[in-house]
Protein backbone atom coordinates (compact mmCIF):
# COMPACT_ATOMS: atom_id res chain seq x y z
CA UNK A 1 0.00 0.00 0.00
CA UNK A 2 2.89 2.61 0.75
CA UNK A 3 4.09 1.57 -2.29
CA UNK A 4 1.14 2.55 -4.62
CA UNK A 5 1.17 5.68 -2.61
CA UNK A 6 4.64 6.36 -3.01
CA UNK A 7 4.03 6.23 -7.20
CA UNK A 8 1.35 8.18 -6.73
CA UNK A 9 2.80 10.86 -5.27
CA UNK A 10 5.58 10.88 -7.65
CA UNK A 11 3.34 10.53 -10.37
CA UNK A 12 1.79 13.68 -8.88
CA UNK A 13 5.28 15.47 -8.52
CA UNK A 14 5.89 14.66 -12.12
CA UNK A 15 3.10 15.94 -13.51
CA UNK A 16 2.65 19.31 -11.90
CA UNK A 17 5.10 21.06 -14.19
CA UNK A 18 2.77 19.99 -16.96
CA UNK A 19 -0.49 21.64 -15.64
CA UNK A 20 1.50 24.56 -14.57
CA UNK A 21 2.56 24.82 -18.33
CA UNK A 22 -0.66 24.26 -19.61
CA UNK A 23 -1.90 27.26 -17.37
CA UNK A 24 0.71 29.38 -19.02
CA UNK A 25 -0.44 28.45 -22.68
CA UNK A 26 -3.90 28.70 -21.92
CA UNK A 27 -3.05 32.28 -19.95
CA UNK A 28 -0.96 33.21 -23.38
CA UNK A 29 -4.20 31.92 -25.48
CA UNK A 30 -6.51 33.89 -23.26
CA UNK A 31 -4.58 36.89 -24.03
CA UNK A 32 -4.05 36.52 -27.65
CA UNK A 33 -7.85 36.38 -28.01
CA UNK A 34 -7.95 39.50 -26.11
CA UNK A 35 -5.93 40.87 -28.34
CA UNK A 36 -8.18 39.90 -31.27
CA UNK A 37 -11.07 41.06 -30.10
CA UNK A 38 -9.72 44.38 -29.22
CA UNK A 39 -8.21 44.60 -33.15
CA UNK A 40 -3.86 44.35 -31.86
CA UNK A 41 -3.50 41.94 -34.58
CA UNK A 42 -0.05 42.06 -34.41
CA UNK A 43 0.09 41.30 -30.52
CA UNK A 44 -2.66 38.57 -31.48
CA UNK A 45 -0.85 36.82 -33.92
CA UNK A 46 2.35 36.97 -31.90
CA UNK A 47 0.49 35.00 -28.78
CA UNK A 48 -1.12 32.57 -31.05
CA UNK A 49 2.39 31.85 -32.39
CA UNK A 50 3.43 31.11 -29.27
CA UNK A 51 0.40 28.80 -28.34
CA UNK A 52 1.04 26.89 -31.50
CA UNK A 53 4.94 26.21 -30.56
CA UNK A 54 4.12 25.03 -27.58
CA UNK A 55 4.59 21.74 -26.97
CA UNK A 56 1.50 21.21 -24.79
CA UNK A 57 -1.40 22.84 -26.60
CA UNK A 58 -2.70 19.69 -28.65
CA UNK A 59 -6.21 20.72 -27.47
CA UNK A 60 -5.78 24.77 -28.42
CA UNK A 61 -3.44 24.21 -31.53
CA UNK A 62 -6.36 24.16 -34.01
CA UNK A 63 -8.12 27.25 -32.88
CA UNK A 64 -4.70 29.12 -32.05
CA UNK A 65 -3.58 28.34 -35.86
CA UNK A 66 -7.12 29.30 -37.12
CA UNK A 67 -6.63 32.69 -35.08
CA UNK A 68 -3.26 33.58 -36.23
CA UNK A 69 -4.54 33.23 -39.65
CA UNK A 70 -7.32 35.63 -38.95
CA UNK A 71 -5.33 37.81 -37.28
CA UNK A 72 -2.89 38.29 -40.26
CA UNK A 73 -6.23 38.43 -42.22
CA UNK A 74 -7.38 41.43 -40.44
CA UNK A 75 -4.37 42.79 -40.07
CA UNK A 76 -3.70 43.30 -44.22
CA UNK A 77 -1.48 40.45 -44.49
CA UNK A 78 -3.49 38.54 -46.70
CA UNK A 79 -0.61 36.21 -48.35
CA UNK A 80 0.34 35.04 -44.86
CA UNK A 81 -3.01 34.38 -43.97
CA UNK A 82 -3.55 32.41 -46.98
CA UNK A 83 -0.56 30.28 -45.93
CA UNK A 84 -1.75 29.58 -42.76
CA UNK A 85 -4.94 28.25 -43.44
CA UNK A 86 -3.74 26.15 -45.94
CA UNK A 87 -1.26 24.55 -43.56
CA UNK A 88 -4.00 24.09 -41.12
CA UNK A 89 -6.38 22.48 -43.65
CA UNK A 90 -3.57 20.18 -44.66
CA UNK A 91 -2.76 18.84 -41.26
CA UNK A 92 -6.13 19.06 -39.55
CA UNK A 93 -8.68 18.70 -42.47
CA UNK A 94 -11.36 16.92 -39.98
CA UNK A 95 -11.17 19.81 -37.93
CA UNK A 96 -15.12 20.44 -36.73
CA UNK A 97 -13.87 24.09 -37.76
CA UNK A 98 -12.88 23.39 -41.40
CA UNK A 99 -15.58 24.90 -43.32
CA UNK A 100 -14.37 28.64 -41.59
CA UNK A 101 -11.51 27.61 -43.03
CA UNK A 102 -12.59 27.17 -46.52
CA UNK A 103 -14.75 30.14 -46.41
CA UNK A 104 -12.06 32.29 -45.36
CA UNK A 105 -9.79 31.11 -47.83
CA UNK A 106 -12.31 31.89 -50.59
CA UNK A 107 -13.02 34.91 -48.94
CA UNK A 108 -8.95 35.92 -49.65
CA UNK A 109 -9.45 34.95 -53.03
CA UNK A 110 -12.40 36.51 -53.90
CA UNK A 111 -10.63 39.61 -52.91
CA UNK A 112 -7.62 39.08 -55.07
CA UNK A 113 -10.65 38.86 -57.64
CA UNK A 114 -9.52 35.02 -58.48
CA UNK A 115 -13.18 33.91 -58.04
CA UNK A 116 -12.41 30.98 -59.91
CA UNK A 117 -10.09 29.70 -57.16
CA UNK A 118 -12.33 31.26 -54.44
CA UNK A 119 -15.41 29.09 -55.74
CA UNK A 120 -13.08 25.75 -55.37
CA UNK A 121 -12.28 26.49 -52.14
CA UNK A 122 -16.09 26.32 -50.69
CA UNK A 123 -16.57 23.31 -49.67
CA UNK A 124 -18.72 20.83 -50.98
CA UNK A 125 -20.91 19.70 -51.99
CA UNK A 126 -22.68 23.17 -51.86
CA UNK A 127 -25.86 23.19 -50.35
CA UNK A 128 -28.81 22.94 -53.10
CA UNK A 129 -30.94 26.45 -53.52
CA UNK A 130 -34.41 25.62 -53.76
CA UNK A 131 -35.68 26.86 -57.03
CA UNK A 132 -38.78 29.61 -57.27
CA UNK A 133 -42.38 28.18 -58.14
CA UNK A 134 -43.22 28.90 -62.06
CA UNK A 135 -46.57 30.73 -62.71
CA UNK A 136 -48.59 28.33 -64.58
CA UNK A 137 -50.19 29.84 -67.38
């Protein structure tokens, strides 16, 4: 019994710097989406990039790469944007989120008036637009 205790407490020990770091990434996340909504996009993009490099945010690396893209959206940096979501639609594309992606990918494109690549990038298949009733004559 003192020995399962023993592990246990280690285990405990061991652990603690990892929820102490996980604090501090979700404290850095926190802020960076502070910073979005209040429009620093360049202080948001910096936090995000720091939330994405760390090695314990599996569970905020999605949204924090998805924000960092907006962020360089918003802040006129369309080409990195661009980049961005692109590399998170290549290594998360069963993100629940991946349709924002798409649409703000077209969203860039439609802007660079390359509508042709903006329609491929909606995703599909696109929702079917009920047609208006004919008068019958």
């Amino acid at each position: 019994m003192k020995n399962y205790l023993l592990i246990g407490f280690c285990l405990l020990l061991a652990l603690a710097p990892l929820a102490a770091q996980s604090r501090k990434t979700l404290g850095i996340y926190n802020q960076a989406r502070l910073d979005f909504t209040q429009k620093r996009y360049v202080a948001a993009m910096a936090g995000f990039q720091q939330v994405v490099n760390a090695s314990d945010a599996n569970s905020l690396m999605q949204q924090a790469r998805f924000f960092y893209a907006l962020s360089a959206f918003k802040n006129q940096e369309p080409e990195r944007a661009y980049e961005a979501l692109l590399d998170l639609r290549n290594r998360f594309p069963d993100w629940a989120h991946i349709a924002e992606v798409d649409y703000t990918l077209a969203e860039i494109d439609f802007q660079r008036n390359n509508t042709v690549a903006a329609l491929g990038q909606l995703p599909k298949p696109w929702p079917k637009v009920p047609s208006r009733p004919r008068p019958t004559r």
